[in-house]
Every structure is written in structure tokens, then in C-alpha cells.
C-alpha atoms as a PDB file:
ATOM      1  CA  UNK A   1      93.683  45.173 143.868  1.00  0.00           C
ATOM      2  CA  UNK A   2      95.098  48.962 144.566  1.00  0.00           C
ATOM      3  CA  UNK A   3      96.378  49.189 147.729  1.00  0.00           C
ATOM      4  CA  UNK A   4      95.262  50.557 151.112  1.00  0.00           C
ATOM      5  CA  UNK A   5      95.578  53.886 151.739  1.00  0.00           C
ATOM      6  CA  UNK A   6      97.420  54.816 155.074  1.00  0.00           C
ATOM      7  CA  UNK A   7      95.916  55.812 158.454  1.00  0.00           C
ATOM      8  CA  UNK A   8      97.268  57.905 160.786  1.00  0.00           C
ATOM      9  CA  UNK A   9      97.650  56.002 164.197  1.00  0.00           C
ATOM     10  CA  UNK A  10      97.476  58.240 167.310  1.00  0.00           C
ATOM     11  CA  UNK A  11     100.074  56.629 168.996  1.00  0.00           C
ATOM     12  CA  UNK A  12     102.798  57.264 165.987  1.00  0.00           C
ATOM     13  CA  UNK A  13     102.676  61.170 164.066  1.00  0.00           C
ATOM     14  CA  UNK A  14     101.825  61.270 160.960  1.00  0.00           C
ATOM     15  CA  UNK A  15     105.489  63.265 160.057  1.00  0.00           C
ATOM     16  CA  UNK A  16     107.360  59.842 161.082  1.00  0.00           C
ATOM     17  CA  UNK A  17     104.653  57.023 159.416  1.00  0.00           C
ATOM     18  CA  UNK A  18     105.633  59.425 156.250  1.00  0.00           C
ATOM     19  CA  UNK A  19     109.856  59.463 156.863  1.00  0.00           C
ATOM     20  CA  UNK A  20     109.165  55.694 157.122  1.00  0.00           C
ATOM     21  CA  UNK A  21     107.517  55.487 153.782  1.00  0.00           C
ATOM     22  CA  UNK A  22     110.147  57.726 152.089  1.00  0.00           C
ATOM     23  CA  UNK A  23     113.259  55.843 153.934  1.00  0.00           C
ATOM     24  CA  UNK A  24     111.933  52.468 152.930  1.00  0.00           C
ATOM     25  CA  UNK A  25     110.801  53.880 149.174  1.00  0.00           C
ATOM     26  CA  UNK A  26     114.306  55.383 148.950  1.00  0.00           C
ATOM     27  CA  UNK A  27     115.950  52.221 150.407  1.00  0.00           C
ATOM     28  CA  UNK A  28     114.185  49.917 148.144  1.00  0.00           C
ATOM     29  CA  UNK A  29     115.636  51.696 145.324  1.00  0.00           C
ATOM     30  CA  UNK A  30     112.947  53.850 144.125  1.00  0.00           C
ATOM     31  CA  UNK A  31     113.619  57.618 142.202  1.00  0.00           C
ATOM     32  CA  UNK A  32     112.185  60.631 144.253  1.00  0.00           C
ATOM     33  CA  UNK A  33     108.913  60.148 141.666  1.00  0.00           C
ATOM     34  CA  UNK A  34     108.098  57.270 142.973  1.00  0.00           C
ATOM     35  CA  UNK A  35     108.632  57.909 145.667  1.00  0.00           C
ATOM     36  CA  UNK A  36     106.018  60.599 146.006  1.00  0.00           C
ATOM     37  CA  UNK A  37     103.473  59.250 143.778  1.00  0.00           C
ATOM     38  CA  UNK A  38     103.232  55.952 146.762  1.00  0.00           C
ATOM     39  CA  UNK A  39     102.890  58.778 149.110  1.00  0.00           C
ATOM     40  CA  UNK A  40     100.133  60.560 147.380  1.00  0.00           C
ATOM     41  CA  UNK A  41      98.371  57.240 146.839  1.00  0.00           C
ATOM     42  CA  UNK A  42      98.644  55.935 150.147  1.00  0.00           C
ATOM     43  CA  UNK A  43      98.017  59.440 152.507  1.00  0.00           C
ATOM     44  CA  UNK A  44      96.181  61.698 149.454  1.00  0.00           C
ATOM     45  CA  UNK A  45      95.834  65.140 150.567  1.00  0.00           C
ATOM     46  CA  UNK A  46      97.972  64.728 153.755  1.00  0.00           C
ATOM     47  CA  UNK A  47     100.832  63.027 152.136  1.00  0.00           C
ATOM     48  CA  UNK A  48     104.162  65.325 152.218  1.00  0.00           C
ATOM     49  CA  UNK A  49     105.243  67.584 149.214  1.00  0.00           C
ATOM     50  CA  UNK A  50     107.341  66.738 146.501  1.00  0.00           C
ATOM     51  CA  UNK A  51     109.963  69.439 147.929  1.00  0.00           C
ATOM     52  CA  UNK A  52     109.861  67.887 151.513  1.00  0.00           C
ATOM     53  CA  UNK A  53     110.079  64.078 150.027  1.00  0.00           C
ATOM     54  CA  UNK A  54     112.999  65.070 147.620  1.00  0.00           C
ATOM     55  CA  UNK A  55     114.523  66.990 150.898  1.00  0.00           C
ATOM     56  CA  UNK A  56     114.359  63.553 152.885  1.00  0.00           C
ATOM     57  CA  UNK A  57     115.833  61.361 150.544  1.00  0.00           C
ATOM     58  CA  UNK A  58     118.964  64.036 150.011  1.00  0.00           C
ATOM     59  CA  UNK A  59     119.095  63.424 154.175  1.00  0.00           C
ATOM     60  CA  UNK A  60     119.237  59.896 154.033  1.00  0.00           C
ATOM     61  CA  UNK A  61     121.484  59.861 150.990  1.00  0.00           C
ATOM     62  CA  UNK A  62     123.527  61.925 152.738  1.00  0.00           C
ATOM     63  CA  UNK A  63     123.710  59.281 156.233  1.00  0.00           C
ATOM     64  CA  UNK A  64     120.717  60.687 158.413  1.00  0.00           C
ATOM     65  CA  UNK A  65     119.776  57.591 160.083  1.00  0.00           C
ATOM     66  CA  UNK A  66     116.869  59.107 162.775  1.00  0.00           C
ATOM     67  CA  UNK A  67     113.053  59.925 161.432  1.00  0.00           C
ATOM     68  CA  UNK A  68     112.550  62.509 164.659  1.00  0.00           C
ATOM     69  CA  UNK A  69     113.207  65.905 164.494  1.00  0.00           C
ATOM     70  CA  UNK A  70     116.699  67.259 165.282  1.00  0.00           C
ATOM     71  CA  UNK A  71     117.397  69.762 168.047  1.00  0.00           C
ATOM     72  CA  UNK A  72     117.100  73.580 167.171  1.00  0.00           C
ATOM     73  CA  UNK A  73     118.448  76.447 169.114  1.00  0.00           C
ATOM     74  CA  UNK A  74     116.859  79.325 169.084  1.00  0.00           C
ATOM     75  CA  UNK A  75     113.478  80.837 170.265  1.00  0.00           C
ATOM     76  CA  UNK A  76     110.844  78.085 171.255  1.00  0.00           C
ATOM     77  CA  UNK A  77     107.772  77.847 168.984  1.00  0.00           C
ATOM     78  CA  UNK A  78     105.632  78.796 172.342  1.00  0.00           C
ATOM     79  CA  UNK A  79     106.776  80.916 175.340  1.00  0.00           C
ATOM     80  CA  UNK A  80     103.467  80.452 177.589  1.00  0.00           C
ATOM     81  CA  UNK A  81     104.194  81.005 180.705  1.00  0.00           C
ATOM     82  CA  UNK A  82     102.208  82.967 183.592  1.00  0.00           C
ATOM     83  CA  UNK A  83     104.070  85.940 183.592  1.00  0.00           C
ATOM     84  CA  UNK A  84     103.733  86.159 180.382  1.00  0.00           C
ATOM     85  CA  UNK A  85     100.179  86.001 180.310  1.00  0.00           C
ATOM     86  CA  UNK A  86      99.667  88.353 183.287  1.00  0.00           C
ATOM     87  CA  UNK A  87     101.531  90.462 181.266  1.00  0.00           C
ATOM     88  CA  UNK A  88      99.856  90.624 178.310  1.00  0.00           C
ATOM     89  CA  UNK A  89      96.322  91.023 180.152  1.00  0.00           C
ATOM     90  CA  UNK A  90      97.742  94.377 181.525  1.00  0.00           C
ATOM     91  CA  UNK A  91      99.126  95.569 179.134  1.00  0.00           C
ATOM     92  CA  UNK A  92      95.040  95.154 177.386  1.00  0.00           C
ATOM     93  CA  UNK A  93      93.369  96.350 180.452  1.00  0.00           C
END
């Protein structure tokens, strides 16, 4: 019987149920392959790349221990903010 394939829950992201998969795939002892062959079997088109999965298991290899993203400086993905907005509508009208 093949197994299951994986569904996203809404209280967990997607991005971690996947680091999961890869940290227990890697920890289990399977190659990078493997590795992303379970994922493509178990999330199909959503699973993660063979770039990012090899990219993970180099992390853990090399101690990561946390599935969340790290801390960036730098500029913020979004700057919303009132001003800002006000802004740009005057700069249109």
C-alpha cells in the first residue's frame, strides 16, 4: 500500500512539516535522493526543491538544530505603514 501523501495543517506551515521530513529523512540515514524523492511523493508539486532539500541537510550536518527561520537584518519584506501610504497616494494624485 503506497503511502499517504501529506497535508498541510493550518495550524503548522508547510516550510516546517517539510524541515521535519528532511531532518528525520536525513537523521534516519537516508542520501539527499531519498530524501527528496519521499518529499515529492508525499507533498507532489508543493514539496521543496532538490537545491533547498540538499541545502537543509548541509544545515543540519553542519549542527542547525531549529526548523524556524533565523533572524535577518536588513530591510523588512513589507514597510506598510500610514505614512507611507499617504505618501504614495500624493505623490499619484
Amino acid at each position: 500500500m503506497p503511502p499517504k501523501k501529506a497535508t498541510m495543517s493550518m495550524e503548522i506551515p508547510g516550510r516546517l512539516i517539510q524541515r521535519c521530513c528532511i531532518w528525520f529523512s536525513w537523521k534516519c540515514g537516508d542520501v539527499g535522493k531519498v530524501t527528496v524523492n519521499k518529499l515529492n511523493v508525499w507533498f507532489g508539486r508543493n514539496a521543496y526543491s532538490q537545491a533547498t532539500v540538499y541545502r537543509w541537510i548541509q544545515e543540519f550536518e553542519s549542527g542547525r538544530v531549529t526548523l524556524s527561520d533565523l533572524q535577518r537584518s536588513g530591510k523588512p519584506k513589507t514597510a506598510r505603514s500610514e505614512d507611507k501610504v499617504q505618501e504614495c497616494k500624493d505623490v499619484v494624485n
